[in-house]
Protein backbone atom coordinates (compact mmCIF):
# COMPACT_ATOMS: atom_id res chain seq x y z
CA UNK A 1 12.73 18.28 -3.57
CA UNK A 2 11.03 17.89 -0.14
CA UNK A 3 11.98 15.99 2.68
CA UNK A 4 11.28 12.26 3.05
CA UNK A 5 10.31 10.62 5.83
CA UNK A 6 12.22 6.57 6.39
CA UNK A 7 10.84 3.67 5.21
CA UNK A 8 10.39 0.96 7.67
CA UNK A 9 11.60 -2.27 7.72
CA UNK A 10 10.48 -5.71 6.31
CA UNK A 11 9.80 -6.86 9.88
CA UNK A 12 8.14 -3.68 11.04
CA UNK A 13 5.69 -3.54 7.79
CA UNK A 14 5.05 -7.63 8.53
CA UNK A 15 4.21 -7.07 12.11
CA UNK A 16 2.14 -4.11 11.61
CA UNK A 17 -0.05 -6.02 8.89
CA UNK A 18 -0.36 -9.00 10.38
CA UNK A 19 -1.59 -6.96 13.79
CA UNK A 20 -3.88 -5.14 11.67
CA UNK A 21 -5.52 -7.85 9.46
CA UNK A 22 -5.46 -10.64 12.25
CA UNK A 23 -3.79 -12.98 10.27
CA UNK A 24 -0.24 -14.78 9.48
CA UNK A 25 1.81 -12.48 7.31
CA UNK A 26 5.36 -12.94 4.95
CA UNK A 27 6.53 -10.10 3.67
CA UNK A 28 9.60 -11.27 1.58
CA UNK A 29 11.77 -9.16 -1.49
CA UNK A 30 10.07 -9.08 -4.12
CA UNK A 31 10.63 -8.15 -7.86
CA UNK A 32 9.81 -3.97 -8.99
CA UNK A 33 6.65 -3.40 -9.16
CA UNK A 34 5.98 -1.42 -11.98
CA UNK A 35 2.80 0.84 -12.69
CA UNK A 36 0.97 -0.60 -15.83
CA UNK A 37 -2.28 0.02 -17.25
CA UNK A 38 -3.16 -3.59 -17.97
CA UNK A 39 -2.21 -4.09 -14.00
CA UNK A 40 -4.42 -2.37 -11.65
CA UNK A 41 -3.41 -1.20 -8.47
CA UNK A 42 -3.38 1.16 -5.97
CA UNK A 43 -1.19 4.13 -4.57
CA UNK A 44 -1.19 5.53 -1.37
CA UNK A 45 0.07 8.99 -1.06
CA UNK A 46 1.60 9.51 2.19
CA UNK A 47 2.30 13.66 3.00
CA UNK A 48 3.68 15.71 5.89
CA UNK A 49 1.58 18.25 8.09
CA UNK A 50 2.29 21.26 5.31
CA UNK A 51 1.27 18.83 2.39
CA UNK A 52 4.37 18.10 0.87
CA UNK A 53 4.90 14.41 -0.45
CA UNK A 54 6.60 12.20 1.86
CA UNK A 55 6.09 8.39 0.93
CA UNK A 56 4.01 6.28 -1.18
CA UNK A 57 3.13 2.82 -1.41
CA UNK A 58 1.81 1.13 -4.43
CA UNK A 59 -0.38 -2.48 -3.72
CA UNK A 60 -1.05 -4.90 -6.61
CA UNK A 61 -4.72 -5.20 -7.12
CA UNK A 62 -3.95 -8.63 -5.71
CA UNK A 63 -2.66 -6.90 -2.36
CA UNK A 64 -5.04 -4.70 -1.74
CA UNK A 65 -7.97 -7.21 -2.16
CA UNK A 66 -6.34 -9.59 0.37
CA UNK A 67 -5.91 -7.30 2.62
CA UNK A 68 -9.02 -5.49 2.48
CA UNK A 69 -11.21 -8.90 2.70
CA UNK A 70 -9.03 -10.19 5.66
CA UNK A 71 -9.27 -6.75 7.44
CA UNK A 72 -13.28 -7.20 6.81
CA UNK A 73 -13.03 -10.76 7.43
CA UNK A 74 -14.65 -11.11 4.18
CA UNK A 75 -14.69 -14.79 2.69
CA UNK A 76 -11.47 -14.97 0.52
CA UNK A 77 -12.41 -16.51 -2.53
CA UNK A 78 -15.68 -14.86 -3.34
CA UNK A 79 -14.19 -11.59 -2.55
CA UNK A 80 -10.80 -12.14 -4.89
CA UNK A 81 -12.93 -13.06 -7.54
CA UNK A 82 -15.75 -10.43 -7.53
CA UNK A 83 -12.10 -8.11 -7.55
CA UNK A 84 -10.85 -9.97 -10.03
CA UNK A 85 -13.99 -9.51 -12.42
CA UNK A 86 -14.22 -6.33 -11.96
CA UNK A 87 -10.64 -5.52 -11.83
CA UNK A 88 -11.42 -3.12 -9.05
CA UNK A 89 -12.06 -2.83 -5.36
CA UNK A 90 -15.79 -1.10 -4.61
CA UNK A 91 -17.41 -0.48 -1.72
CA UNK A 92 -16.69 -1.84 1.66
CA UNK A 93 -13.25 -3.41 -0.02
CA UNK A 94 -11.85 -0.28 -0.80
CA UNK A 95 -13.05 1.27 2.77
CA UNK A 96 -10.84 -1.44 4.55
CA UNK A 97 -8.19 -0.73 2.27
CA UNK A 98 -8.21 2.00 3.24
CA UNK A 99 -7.95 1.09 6.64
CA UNK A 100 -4.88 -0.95 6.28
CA UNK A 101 -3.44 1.84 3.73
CA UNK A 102 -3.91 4.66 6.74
CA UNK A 103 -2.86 2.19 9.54
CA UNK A 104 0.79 1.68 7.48
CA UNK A 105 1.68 5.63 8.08
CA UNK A 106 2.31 4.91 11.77
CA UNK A 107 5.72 2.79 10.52
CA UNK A 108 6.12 6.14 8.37
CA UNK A 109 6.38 8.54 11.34
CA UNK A 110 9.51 9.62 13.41
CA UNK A 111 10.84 12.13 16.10
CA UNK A 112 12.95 13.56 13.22
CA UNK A 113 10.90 14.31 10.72
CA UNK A 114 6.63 16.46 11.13
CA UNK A 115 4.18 14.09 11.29
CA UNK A 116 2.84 11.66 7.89
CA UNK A 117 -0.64 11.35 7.12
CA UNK A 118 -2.24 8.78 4.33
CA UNK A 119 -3.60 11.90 2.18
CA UNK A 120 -4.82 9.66 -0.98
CA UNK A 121 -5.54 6.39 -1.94
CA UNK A 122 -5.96 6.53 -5.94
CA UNK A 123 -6.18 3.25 -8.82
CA UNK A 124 -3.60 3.02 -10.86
CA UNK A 125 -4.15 3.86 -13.78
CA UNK A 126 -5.19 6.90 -12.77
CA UNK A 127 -3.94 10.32 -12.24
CA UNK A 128 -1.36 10.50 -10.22
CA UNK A 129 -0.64 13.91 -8.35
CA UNK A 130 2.82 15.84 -10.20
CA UNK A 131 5.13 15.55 -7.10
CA UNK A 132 3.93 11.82 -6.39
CA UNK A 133 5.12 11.03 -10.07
CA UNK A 134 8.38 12.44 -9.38
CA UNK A 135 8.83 10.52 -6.49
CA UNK A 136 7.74 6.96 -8.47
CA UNK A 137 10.25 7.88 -11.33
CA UNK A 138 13.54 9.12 -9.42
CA UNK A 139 12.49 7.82 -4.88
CA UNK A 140 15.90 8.12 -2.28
CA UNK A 141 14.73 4.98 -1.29
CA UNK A 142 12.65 2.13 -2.47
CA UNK A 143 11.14 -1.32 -0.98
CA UNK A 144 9.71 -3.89 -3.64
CA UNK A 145 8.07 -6.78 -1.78
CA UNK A 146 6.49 -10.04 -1.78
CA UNK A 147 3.29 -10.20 0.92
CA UNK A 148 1.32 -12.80 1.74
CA UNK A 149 -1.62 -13.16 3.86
CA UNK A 150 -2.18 -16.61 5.39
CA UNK A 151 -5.88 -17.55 3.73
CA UNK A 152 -6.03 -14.50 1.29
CA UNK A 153 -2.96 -14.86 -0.90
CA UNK A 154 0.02 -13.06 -2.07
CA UNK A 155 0.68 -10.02 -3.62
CA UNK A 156 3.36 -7.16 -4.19
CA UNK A 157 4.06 -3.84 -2.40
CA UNK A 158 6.41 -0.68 -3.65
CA UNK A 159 7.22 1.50 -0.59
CA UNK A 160 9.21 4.56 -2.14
CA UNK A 161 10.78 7.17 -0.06
């Protein structure tokens, strides 16, 4: 198995979110979130310089609207419930996402381990890539957690290591 990189802390991941969607953030334990097919979401893949998997972070659909609409500032409940209805994020939604998604590999980064890129953002259900799998069934180290966005709502995170 490849080398991980470490998970940041509660704190760190609050901070950094709240920085990069301009609003008040909790980030709180949270039950396991498990992958489901009747519970959309979305999983970043997270891989060093020479591709290998290093981290990956799974959002509740409910997650990764919030923060996409308050990193695009987007009205909050128009925007949860087009997601909602469609049980998807499209267009600009996804692309700040996205944002947010690529902005959370800076906590993933050390002077110990090469350098951690976001690499994929895929829906769950979905296919997964082999060695991401792997990492969701059996991670070194996992974060399940609560995270709220002040005006948006709240939703749940898995950071796995």
């Amino acid at each position: 198995m490849s080398a991980r990189c470490p998970l940041p802390a509660r704190a760190s991941f609050r901070d950094l979110l709240r920085d990069l969607v301009r609003q008040p953030v909790t980030v709180r334990p949270g039950p396991p979130l498990e992958l489901r097919e009747d519970r959309p979401s979305y999983l970043a893949g997270y891989r060093f310089e020479a591709g290998e998997a290093a981290a990956m972070a799974v959002a509740d659909l409910t997650l990764a609207a919030a923060a996409g609409a308050a990193m695009g500032m987007m009205p909050p409940q128009e925007t949860l419930a087009e997601v909602e209805k469609a049980a998807a994020l499209e267009g600009e939604l996804l692309e700040y996402f996205h944002e947010v998604a690529g902005g959370t590999a800076r906590l993933l980064n050390s002077p110990t381990t090469p350098h951690v890129a976001l690499r994929s953002l895929d829906p769950v259900p979905g296919e997964i890539p082999e060695d991401l799998a792997a990492m969701a069934t059996s991670p070194s180290v996992r974060h399940d957690w609560a995270v709220g966005i002040e005006g948006f709502g709240e939703g749940r995170l898995a950071l796995l290591g």
